[in-house]
Protein backbone atom coordinates (compact mmCIF):
# COMPACT_ATOMS: atom_id res chain seq x y z
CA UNK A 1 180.86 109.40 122.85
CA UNK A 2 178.30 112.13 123.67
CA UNK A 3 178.47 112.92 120.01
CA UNK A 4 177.68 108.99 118.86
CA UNK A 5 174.28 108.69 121.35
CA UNK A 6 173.09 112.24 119.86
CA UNK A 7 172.95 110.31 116.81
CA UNK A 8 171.97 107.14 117.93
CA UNK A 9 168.73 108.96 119.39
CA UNK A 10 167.98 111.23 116.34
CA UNK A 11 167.67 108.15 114.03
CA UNK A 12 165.81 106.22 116.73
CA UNK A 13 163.01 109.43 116.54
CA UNK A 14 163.04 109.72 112.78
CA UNK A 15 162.50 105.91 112.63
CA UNK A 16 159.50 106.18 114.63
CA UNK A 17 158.36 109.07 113.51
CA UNK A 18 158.08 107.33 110.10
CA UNK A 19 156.25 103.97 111.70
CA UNK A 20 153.84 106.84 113.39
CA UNK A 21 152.73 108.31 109.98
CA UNK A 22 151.99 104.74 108.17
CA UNK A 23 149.92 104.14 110.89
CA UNK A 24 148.25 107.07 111.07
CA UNK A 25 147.50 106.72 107.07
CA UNK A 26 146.63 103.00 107.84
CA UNK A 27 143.78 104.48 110.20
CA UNK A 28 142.57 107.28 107.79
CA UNK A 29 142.28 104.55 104.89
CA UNK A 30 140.31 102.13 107.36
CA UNK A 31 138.00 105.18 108.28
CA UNK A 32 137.16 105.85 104.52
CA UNK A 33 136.51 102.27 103.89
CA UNK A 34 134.20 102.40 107.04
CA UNK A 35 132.20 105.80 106.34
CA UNK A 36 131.90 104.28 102.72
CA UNK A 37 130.38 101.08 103.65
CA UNK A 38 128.21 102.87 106.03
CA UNK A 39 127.31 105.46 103.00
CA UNK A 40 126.59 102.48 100.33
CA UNK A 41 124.53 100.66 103.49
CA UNK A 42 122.63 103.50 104.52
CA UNK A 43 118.25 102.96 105.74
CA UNK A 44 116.20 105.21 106.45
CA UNK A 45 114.82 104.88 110.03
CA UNK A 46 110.98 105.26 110.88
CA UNK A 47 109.68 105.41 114.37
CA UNK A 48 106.06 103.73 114.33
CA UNK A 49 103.05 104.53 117.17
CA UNK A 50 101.23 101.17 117.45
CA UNK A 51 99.11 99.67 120.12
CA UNK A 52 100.47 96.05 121.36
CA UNK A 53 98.38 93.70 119.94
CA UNK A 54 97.95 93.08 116.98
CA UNK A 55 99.37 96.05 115.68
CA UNK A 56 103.13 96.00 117.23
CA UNK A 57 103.28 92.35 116.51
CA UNK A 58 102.38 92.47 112.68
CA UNK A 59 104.70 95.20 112.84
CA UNK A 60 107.83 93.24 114.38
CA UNK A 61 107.50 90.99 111.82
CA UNK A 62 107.58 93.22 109.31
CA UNK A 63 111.11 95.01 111.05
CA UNK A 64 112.57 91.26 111.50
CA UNK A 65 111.55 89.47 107.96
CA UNK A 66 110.97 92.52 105.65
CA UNK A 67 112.16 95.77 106.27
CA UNK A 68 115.69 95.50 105.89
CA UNK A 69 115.55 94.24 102.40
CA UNK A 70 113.85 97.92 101.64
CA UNK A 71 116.50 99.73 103.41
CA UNK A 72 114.06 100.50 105.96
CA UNK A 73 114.37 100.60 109.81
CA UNK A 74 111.46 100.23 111.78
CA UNK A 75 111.41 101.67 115.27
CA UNK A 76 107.96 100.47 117.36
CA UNK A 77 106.65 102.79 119.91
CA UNK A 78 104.06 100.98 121.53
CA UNK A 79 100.78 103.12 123.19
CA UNK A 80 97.97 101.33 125.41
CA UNK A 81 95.25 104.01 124.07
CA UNK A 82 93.71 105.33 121.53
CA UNK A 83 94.57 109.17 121.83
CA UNK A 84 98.46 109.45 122.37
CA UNK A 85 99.15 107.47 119.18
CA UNK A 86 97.76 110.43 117.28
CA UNK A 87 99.02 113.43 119.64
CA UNK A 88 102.65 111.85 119.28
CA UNK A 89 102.16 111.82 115.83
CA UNK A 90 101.11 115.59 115.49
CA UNK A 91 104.52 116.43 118.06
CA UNK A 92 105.96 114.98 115.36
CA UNK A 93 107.53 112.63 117.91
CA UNK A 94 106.88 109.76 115.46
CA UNK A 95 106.64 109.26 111.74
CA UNK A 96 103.76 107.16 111.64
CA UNK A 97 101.03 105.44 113.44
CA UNK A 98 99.05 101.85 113.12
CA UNK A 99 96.25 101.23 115.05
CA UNK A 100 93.10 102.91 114.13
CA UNK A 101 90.85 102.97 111.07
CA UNK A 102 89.63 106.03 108.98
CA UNK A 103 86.60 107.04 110.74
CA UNK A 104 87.82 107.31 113.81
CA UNK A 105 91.03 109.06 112.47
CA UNK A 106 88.56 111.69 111.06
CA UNK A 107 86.90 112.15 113.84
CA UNK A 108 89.84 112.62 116.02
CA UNK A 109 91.45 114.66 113.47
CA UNK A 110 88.38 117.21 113.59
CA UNK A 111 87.98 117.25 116.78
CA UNK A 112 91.76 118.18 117.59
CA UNK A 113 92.47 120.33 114.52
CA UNK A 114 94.73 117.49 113.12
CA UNK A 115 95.23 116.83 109.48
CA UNK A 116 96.14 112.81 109.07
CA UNK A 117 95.57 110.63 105.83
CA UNK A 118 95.55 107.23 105.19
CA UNK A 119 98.63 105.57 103.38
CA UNK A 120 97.27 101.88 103.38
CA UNK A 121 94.84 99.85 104.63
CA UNK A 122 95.91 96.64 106.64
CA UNK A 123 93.47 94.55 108.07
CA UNK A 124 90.15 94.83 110.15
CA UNK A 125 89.66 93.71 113.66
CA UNK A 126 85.57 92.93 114.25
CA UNK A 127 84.31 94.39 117.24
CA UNK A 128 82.85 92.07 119.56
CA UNK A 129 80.27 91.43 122.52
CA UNK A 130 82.04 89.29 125.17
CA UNK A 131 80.53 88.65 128.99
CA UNK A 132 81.72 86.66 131.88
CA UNK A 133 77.74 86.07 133.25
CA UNK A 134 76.22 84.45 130.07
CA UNK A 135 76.61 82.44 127.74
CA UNK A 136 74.16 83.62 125.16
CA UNK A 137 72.90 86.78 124.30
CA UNK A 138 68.93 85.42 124.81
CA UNK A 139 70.39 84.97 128.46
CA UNK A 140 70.39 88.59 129.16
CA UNK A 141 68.56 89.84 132.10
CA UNK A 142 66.60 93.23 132.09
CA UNK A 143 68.28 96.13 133.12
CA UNK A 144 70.86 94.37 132.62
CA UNK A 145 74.60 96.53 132.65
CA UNK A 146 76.16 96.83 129.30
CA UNK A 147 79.37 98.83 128.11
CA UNK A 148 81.04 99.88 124.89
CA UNK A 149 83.44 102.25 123.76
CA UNK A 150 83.36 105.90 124.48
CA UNK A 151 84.82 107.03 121.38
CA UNK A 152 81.88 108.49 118.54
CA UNK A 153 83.10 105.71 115.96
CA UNK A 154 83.30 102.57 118.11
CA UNK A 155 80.55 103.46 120.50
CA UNK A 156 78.11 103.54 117.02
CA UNK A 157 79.74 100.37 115.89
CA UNK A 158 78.69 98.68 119.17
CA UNK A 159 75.16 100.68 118.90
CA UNK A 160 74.52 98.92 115.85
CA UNK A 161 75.73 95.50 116.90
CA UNK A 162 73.74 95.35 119.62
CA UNK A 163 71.07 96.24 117.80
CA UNK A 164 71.84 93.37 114.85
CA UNK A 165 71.52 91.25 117.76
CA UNK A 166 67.85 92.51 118.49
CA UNK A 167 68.78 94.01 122.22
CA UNK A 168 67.95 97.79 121.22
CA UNK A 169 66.08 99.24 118.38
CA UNK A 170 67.77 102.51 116.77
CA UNK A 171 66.51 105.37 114.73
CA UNK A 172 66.47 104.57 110.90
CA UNK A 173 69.32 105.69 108.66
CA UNK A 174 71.48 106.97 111.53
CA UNK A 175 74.32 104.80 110.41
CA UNK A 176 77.88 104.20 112.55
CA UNK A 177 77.44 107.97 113.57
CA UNK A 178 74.46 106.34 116.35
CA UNK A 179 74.51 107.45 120.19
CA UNK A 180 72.78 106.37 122.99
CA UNK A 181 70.08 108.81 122.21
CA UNK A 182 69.34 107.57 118.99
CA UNK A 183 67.47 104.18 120.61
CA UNK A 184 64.00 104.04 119.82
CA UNK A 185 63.43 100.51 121.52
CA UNK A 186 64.76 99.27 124.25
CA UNK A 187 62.86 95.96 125.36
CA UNK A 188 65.10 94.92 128.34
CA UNK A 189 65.85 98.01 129.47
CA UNK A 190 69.60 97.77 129.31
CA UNK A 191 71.65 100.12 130.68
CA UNK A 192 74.36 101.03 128.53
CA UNK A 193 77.76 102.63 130.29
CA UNK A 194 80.29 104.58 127.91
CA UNK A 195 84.28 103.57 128.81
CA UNK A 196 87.79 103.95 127.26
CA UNK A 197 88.19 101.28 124.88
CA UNK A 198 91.11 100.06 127.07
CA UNK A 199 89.20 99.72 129.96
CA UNK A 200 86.37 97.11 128.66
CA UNK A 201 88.07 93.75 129.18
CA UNK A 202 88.91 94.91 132.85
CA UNK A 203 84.77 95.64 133.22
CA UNK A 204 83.73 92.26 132.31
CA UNK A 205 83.18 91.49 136.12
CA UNK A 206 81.30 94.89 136.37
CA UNK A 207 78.93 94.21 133.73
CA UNK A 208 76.50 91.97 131.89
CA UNK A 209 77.91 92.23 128.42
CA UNK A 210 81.05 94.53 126.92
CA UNK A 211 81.76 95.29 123.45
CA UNK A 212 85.47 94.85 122.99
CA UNK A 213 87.80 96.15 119.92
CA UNK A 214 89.61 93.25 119.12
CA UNK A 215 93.04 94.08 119.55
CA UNK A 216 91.91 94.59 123.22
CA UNK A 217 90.55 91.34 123.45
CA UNK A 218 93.47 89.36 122.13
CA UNK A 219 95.49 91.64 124.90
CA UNK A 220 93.70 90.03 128.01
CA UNK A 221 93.96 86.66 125.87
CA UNK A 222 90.09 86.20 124.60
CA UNK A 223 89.66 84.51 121.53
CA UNK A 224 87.09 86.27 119.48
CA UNK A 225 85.87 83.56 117.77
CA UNK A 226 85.42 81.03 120.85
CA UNK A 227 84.32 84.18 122.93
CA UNK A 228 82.28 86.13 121.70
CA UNK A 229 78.83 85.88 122.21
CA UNK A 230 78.63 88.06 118.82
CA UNK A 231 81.00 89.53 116.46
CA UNK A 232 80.47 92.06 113.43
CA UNK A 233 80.38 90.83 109.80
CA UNK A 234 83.82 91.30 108.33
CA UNK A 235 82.73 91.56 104.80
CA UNK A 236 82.36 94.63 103.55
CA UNK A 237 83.67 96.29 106.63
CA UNK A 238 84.26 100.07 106.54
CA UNK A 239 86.83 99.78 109.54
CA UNK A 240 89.88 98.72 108.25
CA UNK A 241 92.92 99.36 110.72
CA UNK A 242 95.19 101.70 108.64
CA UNK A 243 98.78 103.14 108.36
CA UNK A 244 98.73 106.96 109.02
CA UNK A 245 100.63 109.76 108.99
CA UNK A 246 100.58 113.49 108.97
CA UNK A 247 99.09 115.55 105.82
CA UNK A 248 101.85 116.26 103.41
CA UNK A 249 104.02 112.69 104.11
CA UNK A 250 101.95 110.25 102.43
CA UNK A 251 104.22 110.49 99.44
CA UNK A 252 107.64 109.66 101.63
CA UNK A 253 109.31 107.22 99.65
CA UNK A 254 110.22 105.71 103.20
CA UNK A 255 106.72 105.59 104.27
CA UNK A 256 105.71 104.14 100.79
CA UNK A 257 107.96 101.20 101.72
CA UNK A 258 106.44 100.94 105.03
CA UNK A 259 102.76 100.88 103.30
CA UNK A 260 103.99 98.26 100.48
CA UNK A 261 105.34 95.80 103.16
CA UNK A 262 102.40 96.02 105.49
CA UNK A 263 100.07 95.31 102.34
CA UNK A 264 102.53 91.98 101.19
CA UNK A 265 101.88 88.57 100.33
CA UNK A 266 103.77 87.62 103.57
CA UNK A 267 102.28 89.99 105.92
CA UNK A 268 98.67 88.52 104.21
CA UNK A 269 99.78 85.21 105.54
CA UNK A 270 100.99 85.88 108.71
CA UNK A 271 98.13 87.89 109.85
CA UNK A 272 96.08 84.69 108.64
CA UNK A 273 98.10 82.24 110.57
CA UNK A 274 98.82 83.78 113.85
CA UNK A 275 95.10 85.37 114.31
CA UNK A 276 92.97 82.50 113.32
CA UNK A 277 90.00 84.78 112.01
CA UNK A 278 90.13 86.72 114.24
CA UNK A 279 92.13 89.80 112.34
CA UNK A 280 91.04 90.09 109.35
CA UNK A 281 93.83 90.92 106.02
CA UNK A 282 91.93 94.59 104.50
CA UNK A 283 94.07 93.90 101.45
C-alpha cells in the first residue's frame, strides 16, 4: 500500500512539474512579445521649460494632436519667470526651452556665460502699454508713474514704445539696446520704475501706465487688443518667441521634430484661432 501512494505522489509531482514549465515558457514568450512591441513603439521623450501662457498651451497642443505621430514625447515644465527657464536648461534639467526671443536669449546668455541657439522661431507676442487710470494715452498726467520690464531687451522695447507714442524723446540711433538714461525729452516728466516682467500686471493699481509682455497679459486675462492703450507693430518684428536649447543640440533629430511641429500648418492655425491677434505666428 505504502509502495502504491509513493507512486501515486511521484507522478502527481512530475505532472505538475511539467504544467509548471509550459507556463513558465508561456510567460517568457508573452515577455518577448511585450519588450518587442515596446522596442518597435519606442519615442523619444523631451522635457520642455515654458512659461504658462501662451507658451505651455501651444505646447500641449502640440503633445496632444502632434507629437505622437513623430515618435516624440513632450514633457512641459512650466516656469512663472524669465530666468529659471534658462538656468534649468544649462543644469541640463531640461532639453529645451520656449518662451523667450533671441535678443534677450543673447543677452542672458552673455551675461551668465551660457551658450544657447535658436532652433526655430514660433510666433511674436507685441509688447503692450496697459493702465487701470486712463483710458488714453493723451490722458496721462505729469509725473505721472510708469513701469516696464527690468530686463535690457524688454525694458528698450518699452523705451521705444513709449517713445512711438510721443511720451519721451530718446537719443538717436540707440536702437532696442535704449535705457532710461538714453531720454533726451521728457515733456511730462514721467517717472519710469524698472520691475520683473512678472510683476507688471500686479502694478497696474500702483501705477499710471505698465508695459506688459504679452504672455503676461493674457495670464491675468487682458486682451491686448481691447486693452491696450498701445501695442508694438508686429510686422517686421525682431522678437520672435523661439525654441532653444543648449549649443551643440540644435541638430537632435528629436529636437528637430520638436522645431518642425511647432513651425506646422496646424500649430499656424491654432495660434491664430485661440489668440485672436494677439500672438502673432513668426513662421
Amino acid at each position: 500500500m505504502s509502495k502504491y501512494i509513493t507512486s501515486l505522489l511521484a507522478m502527481l509531482a512530475l505532472t505538475l512539474a511539467g504544467c509548471g514549465s509550459n507556463t513558465a515558457a508561456t510567460e517568457s514568450n508573452e515577455t518577448g512579445v511585450a519588450q518587442g512591441a515596446a522596442s518597435t513603439a519606442a519615442t523619444t521623450v523631451l522635457k520642455v521649460g515654458a512659461t504658462p501662457v501662451p507658451h505651455a498651451e501651444i505646447l500641449q497642443f502640440v503633445k496632444d494632436n502632434l507629437a505622437a505621430k513623430e515618435g516624440l514625447a513632450i514633457e512641459i515644465v512650466e516656469f512663472n519667470d524669465y530666468v529659471q527657464p534658462n538656468l534649468a536648461l544649462n543644469d541640463k534639467q531640461i532639453d529645451a526651452n520656449f518662451f523667450q526671443h533671441v535678443p534677450y536669449m543673447t543677452d542672458f546668455g552673455k551675461e551668465k556665460g551660457i551658450e544657447m541657439v535658436p532652433v526655430a522661431n514660433v510666433h511674436i507676442e507685441p509688447l503692450g502699454v496697459y493702465s487701470r487710470k486712463v483710458k488714453a494715452l493723451a490722458e496721462v498726467p505729469t509725473r505721472a508713474v510708469v513701469a516696464i520690464p527690468n530686463d535690457a531687451t524688454n525694458g528698450g522695447r518699452a523705451l521705444q514704445l513709449l517713445a512711438t507714442q510721443g511720451l519721451i524723446t530718446l537719443k538717436e540711433g540707440v536702437g532696442t539696446g535704449a535705457t532710461i538714461r538714453d531720454i533726451v525729452d521728457n515733456p511730462k516728466q514721467i517717472q519710469i520704475e524698472e520691475l520683473e516682467a512678472a510683476q507688471l500686471p500686479r502694478a497696474l493699481d500702483d501705477t499710471t501706465l505698465s508695459i506688459i509682455n504679452t504672455n503676461y497679459a493674457l495670464e491675468t486675462d487682458l486682451q491686448p487688443k481691447q486693452d491696450a492703450l498701445a501695442l508694438e507693430p508686429g510686422q517686421n518684428n525682431p522678437y520672435a518667441n523661439v525654441l532653444a536649447v543648449l549649443k551643440g543640440r540644435e541638430g537632435d533629430p528629436a529636437i528637430q521634430k520638436l522645431a518642425k511641429l511647432l513651425t506646422s500648418p496646424e500649430v499656424k492655425q491654432f495660434i491664430e484661432d485661440k489668440y485672436q491677434g494677439a500672438v502673432v505666428p513668426a513662421f
